[in-house]
N, C-alpha and C. Protein backbone atom coordinates (compact mmCIF):
# COMPACT_ATOMS: atom_id res chain seq x y z
N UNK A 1 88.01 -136.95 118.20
CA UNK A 1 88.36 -137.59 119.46
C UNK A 1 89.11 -136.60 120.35
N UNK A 2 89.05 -136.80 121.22
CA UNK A 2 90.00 -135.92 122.08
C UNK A 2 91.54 -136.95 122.88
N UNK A 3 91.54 -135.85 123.43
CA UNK A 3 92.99 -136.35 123.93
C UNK A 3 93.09 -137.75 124.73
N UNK A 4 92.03 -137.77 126.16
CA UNK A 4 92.38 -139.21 126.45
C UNK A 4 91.94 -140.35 125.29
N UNK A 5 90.57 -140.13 124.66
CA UNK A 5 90.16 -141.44 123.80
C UNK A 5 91.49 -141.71 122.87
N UNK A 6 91.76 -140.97 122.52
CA UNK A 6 93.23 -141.12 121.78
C UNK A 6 94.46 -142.22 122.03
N UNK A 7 94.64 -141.55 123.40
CA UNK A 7 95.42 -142.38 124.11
C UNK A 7 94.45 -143.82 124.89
N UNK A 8 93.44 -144.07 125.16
CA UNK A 8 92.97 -144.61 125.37
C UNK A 8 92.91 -146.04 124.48
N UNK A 9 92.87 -145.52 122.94
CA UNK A 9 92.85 -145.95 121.65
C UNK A 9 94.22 -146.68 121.38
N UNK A 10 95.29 -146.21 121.90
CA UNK A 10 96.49 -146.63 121.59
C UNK A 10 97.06 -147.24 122.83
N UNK A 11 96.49 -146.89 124.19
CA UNK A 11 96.49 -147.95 124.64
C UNK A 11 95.67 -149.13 125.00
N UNK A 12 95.08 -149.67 124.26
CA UNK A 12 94.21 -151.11 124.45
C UNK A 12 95.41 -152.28 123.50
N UNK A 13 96.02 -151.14 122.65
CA UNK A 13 96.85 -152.21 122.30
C UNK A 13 98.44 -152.45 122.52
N UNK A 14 98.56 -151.43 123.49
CA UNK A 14 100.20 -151.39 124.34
C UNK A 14 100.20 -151.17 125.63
N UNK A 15 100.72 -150.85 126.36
CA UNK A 15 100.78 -150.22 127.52
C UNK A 15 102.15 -149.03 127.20
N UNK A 16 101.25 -148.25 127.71
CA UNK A 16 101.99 -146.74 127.44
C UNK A 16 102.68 -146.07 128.70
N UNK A 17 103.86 -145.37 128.83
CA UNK A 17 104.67 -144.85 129.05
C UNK A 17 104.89 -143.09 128.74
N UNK A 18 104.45 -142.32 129.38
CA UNK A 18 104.42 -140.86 128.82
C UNK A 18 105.24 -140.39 129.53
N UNK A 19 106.54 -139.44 129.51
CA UNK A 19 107.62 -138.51 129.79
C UNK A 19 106.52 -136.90 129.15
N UNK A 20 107.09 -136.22 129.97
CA UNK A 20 107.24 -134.65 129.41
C UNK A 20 108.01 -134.35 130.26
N UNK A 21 108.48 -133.20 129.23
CA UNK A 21 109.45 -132.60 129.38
C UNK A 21 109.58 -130.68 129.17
N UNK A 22 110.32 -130.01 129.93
CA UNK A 22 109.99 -128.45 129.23
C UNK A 22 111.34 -127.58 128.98
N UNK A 23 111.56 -126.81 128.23
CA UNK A 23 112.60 -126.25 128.44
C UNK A 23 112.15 -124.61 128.37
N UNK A 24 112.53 -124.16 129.88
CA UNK A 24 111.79 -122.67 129.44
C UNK A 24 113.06 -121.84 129.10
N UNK A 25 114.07 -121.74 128.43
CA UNK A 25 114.37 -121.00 127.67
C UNK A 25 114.10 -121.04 126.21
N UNK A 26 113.66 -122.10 125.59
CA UNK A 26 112.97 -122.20 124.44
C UNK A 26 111.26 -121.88 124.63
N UNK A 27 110.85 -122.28 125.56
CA UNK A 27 109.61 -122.21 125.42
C UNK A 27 109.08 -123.37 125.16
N UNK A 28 109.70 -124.27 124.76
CA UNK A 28 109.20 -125.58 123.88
C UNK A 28 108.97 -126.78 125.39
N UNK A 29 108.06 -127.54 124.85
CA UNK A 29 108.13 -129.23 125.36
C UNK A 29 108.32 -130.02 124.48
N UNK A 30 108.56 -131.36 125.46
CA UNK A 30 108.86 -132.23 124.45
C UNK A 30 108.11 -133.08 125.22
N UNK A 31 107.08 -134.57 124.39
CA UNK A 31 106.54 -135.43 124.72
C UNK A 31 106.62 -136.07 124.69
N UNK A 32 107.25 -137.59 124.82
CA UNK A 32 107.38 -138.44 125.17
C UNK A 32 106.43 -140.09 125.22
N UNK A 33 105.56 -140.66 124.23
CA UNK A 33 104.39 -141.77 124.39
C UNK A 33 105.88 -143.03 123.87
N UNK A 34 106.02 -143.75 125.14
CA UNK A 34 106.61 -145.15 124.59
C UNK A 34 105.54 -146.21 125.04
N UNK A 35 105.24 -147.17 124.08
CA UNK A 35 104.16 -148.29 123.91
C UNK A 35 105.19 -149.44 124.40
N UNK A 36 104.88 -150.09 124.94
CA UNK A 36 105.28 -151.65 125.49
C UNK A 36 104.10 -152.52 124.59
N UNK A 37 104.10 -153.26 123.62
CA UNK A 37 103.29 -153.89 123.48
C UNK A 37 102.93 -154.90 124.07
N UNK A 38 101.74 -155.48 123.74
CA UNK A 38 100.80 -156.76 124.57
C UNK A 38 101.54 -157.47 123.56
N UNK A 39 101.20 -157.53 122.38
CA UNK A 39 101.06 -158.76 121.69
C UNK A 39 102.45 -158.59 120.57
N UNK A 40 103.11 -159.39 119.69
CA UNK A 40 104.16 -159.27 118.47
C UNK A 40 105.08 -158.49 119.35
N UNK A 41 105.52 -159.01 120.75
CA UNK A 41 106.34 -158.44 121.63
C UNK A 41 108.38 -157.97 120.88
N UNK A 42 108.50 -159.29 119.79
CA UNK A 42 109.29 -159.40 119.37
C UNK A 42 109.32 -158.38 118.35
N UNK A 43 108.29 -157.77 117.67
CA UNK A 43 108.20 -156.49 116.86
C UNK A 43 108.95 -155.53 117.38
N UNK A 44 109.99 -154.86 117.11
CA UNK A 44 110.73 -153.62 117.49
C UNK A 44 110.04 -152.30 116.87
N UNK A 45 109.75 -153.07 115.62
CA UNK A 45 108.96 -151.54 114.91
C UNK A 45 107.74 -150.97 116.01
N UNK A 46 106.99 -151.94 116.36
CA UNK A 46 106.05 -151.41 117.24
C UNK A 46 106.34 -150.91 118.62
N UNK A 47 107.43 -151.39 118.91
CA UNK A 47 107.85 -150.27 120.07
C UNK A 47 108.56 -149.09 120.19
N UNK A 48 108.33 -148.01 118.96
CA UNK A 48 109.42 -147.52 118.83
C UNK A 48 108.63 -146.13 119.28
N UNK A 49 109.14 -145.48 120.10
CA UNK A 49 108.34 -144.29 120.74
C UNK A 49 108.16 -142.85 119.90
N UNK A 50 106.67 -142.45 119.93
CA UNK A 50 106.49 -141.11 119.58
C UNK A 50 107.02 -139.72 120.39
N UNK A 51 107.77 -139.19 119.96
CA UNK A 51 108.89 -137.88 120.66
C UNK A 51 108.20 -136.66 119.76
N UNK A 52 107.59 -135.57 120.35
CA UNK A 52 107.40 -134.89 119.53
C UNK A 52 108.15 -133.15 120.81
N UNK A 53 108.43 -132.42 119.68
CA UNK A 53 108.92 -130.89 120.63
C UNK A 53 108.03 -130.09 119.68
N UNK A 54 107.17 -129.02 120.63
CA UNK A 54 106.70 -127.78 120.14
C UNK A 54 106.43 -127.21 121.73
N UNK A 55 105.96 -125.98 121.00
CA UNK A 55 105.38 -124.68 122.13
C UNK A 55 104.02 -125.56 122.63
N UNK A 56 103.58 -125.12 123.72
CA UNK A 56 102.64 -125.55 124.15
C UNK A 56 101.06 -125.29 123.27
N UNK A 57 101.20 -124.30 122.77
CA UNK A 57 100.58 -124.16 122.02
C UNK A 57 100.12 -124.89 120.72
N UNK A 58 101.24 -125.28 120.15
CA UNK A 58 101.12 -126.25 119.05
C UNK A 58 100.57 -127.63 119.30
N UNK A 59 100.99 -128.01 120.77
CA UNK A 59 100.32 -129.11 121.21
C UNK A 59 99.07 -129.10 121.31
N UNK A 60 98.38 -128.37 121.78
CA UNK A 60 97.32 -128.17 122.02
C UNK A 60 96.36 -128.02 120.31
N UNK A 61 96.81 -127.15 119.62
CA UNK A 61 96.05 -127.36 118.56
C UNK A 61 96.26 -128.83 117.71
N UNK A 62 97.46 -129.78 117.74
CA UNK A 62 97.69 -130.57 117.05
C UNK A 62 98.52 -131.89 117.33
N UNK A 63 98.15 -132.09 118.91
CA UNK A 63 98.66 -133.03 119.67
C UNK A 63 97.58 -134.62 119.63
N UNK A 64 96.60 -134.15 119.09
CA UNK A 64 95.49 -135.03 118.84
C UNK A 64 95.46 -135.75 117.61
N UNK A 65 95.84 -134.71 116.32
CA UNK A 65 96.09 -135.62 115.11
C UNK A 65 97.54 -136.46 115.44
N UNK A 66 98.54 -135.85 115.63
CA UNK A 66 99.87 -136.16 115.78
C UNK A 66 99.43 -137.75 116.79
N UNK A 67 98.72 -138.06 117.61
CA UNK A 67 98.43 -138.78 118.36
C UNK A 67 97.97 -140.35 117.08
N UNK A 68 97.17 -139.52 116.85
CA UNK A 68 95.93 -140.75 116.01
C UNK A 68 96.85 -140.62 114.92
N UNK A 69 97.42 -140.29 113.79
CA UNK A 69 98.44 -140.26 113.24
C UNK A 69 99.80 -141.87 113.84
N UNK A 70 100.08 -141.21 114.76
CA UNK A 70 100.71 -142.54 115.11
C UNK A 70 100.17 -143.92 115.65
N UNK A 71 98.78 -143.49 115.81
CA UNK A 71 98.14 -145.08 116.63
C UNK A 71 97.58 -145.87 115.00
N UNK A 72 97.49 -144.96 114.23
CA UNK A 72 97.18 -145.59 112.69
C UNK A 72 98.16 -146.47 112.02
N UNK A 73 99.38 -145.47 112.54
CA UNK A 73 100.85 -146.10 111.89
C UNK A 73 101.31 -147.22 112.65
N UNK A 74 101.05 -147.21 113.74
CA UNK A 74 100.97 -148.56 114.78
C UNK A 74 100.00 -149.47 114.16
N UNK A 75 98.61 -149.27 114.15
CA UNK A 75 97.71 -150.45 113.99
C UNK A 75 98.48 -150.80 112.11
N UNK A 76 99.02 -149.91 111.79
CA UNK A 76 99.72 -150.74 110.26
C UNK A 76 100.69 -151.93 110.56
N UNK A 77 101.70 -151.16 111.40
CA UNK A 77 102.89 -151.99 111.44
C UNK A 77 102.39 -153.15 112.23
N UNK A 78 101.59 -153.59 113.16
CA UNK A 78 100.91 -154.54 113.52
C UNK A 78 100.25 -155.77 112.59
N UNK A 79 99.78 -155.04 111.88
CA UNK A 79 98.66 -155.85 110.89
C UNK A 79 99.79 -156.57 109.92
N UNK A 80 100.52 -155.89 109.69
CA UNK A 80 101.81 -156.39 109.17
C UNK A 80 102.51 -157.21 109.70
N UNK A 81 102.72 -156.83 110.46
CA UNK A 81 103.60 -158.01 111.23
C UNK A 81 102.94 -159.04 111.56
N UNK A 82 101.46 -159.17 111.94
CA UNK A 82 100.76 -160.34 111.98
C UNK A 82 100.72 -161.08 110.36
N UNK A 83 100.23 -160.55 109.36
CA UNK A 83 100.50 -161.24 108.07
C UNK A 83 101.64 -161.79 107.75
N UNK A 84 102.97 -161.13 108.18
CA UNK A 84 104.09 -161.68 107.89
C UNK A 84 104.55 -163.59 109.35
N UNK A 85 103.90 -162.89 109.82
CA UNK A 85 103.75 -163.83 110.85
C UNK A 85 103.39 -165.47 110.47
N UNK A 86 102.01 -164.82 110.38
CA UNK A 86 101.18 -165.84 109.17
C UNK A 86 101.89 -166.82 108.18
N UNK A 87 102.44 -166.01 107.05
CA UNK A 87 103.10 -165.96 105.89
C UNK A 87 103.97 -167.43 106.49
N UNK A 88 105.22 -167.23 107.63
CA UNK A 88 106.42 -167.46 107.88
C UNK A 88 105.58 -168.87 108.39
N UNK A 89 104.96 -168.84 109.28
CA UNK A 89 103.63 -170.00 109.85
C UNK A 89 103.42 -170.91 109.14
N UNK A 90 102.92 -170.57 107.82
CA UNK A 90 102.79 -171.32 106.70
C UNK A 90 103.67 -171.61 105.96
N UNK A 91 104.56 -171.27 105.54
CA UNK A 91 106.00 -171.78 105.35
C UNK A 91 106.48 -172.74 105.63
N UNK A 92 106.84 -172.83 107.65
CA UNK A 92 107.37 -173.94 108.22
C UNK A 92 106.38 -175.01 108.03
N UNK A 93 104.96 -175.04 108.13
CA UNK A 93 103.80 -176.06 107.79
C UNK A 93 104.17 -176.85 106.60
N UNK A 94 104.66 -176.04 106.02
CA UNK A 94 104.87 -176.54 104.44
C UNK A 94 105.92 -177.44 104.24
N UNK A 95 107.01 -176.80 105.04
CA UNK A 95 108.34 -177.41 104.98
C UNK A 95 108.09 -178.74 105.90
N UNK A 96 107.29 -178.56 107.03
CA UNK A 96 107.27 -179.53 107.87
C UNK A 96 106.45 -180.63 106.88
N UNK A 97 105.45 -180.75 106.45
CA UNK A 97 104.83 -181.74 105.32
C UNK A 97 105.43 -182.21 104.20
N UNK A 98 106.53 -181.13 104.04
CA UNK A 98 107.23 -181.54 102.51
C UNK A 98 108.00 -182.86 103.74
N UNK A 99 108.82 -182.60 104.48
CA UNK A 99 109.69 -183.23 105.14
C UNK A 99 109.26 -184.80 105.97
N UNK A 100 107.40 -184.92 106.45
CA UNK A 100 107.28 -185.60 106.66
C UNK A 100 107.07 -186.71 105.39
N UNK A 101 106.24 -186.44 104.19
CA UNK A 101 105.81 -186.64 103.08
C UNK A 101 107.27 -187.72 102.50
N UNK A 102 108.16 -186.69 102.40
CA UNK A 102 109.62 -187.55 101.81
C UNK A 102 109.86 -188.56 103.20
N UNK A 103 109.86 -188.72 104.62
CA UNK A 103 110.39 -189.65 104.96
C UNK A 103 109.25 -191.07 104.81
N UNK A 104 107.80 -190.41 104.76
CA UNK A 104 107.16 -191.72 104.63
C UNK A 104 107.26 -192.28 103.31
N UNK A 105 107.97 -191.70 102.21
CA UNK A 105 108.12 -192.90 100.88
C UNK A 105 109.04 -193.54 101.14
N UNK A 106 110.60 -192.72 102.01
CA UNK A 106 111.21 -193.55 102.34
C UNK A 106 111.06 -194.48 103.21
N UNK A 107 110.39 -194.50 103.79
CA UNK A 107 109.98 -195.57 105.11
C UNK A 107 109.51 -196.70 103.67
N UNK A 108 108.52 -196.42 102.53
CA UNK A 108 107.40 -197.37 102.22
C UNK A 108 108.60 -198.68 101.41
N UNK A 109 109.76 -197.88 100.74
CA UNK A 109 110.66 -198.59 99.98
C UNK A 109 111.32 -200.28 100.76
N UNK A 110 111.48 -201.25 100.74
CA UNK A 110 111.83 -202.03 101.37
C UNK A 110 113.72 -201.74 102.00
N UNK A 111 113.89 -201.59 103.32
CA UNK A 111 115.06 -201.24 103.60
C UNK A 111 115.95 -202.37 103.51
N UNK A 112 117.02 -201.84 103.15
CA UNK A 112 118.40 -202.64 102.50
C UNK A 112 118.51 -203.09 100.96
N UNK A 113 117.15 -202.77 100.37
CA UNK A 113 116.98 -202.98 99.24
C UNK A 113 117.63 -202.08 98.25
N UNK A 114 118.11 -202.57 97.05
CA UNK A 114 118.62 -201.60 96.09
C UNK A 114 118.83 -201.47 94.65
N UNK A 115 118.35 -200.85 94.24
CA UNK A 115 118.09 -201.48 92.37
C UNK A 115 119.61 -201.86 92.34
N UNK A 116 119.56 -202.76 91.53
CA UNK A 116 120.26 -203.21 90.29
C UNK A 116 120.91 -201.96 89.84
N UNK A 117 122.39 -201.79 90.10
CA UNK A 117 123.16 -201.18 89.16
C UNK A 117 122.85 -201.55 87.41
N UNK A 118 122.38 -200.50 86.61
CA UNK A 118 122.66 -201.17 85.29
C UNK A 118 124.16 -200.94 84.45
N UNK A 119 124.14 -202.76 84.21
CA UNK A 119 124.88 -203.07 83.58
C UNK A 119 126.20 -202.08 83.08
N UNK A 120 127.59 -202.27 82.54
CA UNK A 120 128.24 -201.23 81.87
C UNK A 120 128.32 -201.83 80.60
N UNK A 121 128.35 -201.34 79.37
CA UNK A 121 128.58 -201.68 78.40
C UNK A 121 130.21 -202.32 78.10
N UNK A 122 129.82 -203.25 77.06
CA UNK A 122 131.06 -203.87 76.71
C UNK A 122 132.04 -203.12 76.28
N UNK A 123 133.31 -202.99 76.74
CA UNK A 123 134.40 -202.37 75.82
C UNK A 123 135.30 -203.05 75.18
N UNK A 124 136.29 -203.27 74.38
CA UNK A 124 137.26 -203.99 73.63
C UNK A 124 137.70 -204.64 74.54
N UNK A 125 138.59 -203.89 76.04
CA UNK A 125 139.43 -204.63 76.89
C UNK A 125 138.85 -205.44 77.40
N UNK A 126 137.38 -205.55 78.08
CA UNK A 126 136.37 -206.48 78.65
C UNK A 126 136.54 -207.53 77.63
N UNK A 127 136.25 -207.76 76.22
CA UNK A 127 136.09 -208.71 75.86
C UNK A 127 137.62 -209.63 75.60
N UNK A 128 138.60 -208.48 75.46
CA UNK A 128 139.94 -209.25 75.55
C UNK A 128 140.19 -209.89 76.85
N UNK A 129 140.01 -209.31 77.68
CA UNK A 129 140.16 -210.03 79.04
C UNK A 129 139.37 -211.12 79.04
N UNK A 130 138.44 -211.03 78.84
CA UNK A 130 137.35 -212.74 78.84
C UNK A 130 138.09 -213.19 77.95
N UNK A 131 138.63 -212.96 76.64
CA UNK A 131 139.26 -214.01 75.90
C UNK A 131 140.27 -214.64 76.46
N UNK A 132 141.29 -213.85 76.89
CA UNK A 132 142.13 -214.07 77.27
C UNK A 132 142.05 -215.44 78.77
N UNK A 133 141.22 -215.07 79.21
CA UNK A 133 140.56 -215.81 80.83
C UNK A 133 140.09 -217.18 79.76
N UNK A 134 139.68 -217.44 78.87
CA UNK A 134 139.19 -218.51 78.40
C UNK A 134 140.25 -219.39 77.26
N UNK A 135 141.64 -219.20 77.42
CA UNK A 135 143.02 -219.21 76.54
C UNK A 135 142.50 -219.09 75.02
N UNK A 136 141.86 -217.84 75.05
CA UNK A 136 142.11 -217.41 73.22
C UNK A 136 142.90 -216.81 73.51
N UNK A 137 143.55 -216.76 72.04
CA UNK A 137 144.68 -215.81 71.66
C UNK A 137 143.67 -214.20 71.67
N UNK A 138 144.89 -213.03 71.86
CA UNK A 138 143.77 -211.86 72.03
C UNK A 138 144.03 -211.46 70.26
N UNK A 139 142.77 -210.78 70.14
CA UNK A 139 142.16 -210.23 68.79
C UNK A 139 142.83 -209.50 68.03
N UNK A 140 143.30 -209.64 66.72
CA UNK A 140 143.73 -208.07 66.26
C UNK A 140 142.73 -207.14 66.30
N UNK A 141 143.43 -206.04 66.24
CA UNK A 141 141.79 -204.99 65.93
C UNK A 141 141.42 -204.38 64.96
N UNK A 142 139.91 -204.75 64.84
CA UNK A 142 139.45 -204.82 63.61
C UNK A 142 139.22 -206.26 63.14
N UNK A 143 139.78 -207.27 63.67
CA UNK A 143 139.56 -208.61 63.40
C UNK A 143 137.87 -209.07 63.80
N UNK A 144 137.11 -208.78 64.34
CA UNK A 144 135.97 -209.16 64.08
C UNK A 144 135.12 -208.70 63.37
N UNK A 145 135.45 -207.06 62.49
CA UNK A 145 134.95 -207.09 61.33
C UNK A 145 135.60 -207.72 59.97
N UNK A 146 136.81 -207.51 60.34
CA UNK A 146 136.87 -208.56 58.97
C UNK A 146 136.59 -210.05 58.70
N UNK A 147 136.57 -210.67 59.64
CA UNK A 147 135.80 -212.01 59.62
C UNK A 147 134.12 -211.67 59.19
N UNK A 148 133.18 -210.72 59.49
CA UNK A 148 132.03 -210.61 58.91
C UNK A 148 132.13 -209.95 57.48
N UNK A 149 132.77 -209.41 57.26
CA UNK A 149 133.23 -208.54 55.74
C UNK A 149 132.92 -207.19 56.02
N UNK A 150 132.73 -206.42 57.28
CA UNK A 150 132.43 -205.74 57.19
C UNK A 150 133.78 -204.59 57.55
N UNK A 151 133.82 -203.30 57.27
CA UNK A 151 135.12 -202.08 57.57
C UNK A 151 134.78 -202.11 58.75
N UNK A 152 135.88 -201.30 59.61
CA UNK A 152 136.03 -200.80 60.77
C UNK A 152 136.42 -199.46 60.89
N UNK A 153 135.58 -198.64 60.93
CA UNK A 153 135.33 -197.12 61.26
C UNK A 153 135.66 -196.88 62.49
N UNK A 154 137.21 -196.32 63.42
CA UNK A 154 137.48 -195.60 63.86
C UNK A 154 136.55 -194.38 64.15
N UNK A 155 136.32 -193.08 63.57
CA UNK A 155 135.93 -191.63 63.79
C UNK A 155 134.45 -191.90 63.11
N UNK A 156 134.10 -193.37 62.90
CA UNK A 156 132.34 -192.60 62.05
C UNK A 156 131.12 -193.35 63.00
């Protein structure tokens, strides 16, 4: 390719910006391609400008790879950033369905409705207190196994 298709190439998918620059006590330039992109405007990676310094000479033999070199590394970071794009796209889809999904079971449940606490099990004081509420005398303990004949195991 040559030099404009190059740039031509890299710009269909930015709008480009070229500086040069010279310094003749070095001899050297410096070049300058900043891309504005069209599209993944929010991408920083893709706007980040190619700066290159050599002799004029060097440009000339190798200002063309150095070119396509970076419009490659561009069309990467692009393709990337569109997949990640994607990726994040599908994500919120997901989250958004998980989120509608849970409010329509809650919708389906009858509102104000509410299981049944279950029950607490009986403890000694529960049943002394009902005794007591009904004028029995309260229990020794251990007194309702010994009325069946049976021990009263504490720790077993």
């Amino acid at each position: 390719m040559t030099m404009f298709e190059e740039l031509f190439a890299l710009a269909c998918s930015a709008t480009l910006t070229m500086t040069v620059s010279a310094d003749q006590k070095s001899g050297h330039m410096t070049i300058n391609v900043i891309p504005k992109p069209k599209q993944n405007a929010d991408e920083t990676a893709l706007a980040q400008p190619l700066s290159l310094t050599a002799a004029p000479q060097e440009f000339d033999a190798g200002f063309i790879e150095a070119l396509q070199g970076y419009r490659e590394a561009r069309l990467s970071l692009a393709q990337q950033a569109e997949a990640t794009k994607l990726v994040i796209e599908a994500a919120k889809a997901a989250s958004v369905r998980k989120a509608s999904d849970t409010t329509a079971k809650a919708s389906k449940s009858p509102a104000g409705r509410q299981e049944p606490a279950p029950a607490a099990p009986a403890t000694g004081h529960a049943e002394q207190a009902a005794d007591d509420a009904e004028g029995m005398s309260p229990r020794e303990p251990g007194s309702a196994n010994a009325a069946s004949g049976e021990s009263f195991d504490l720790f077993g």
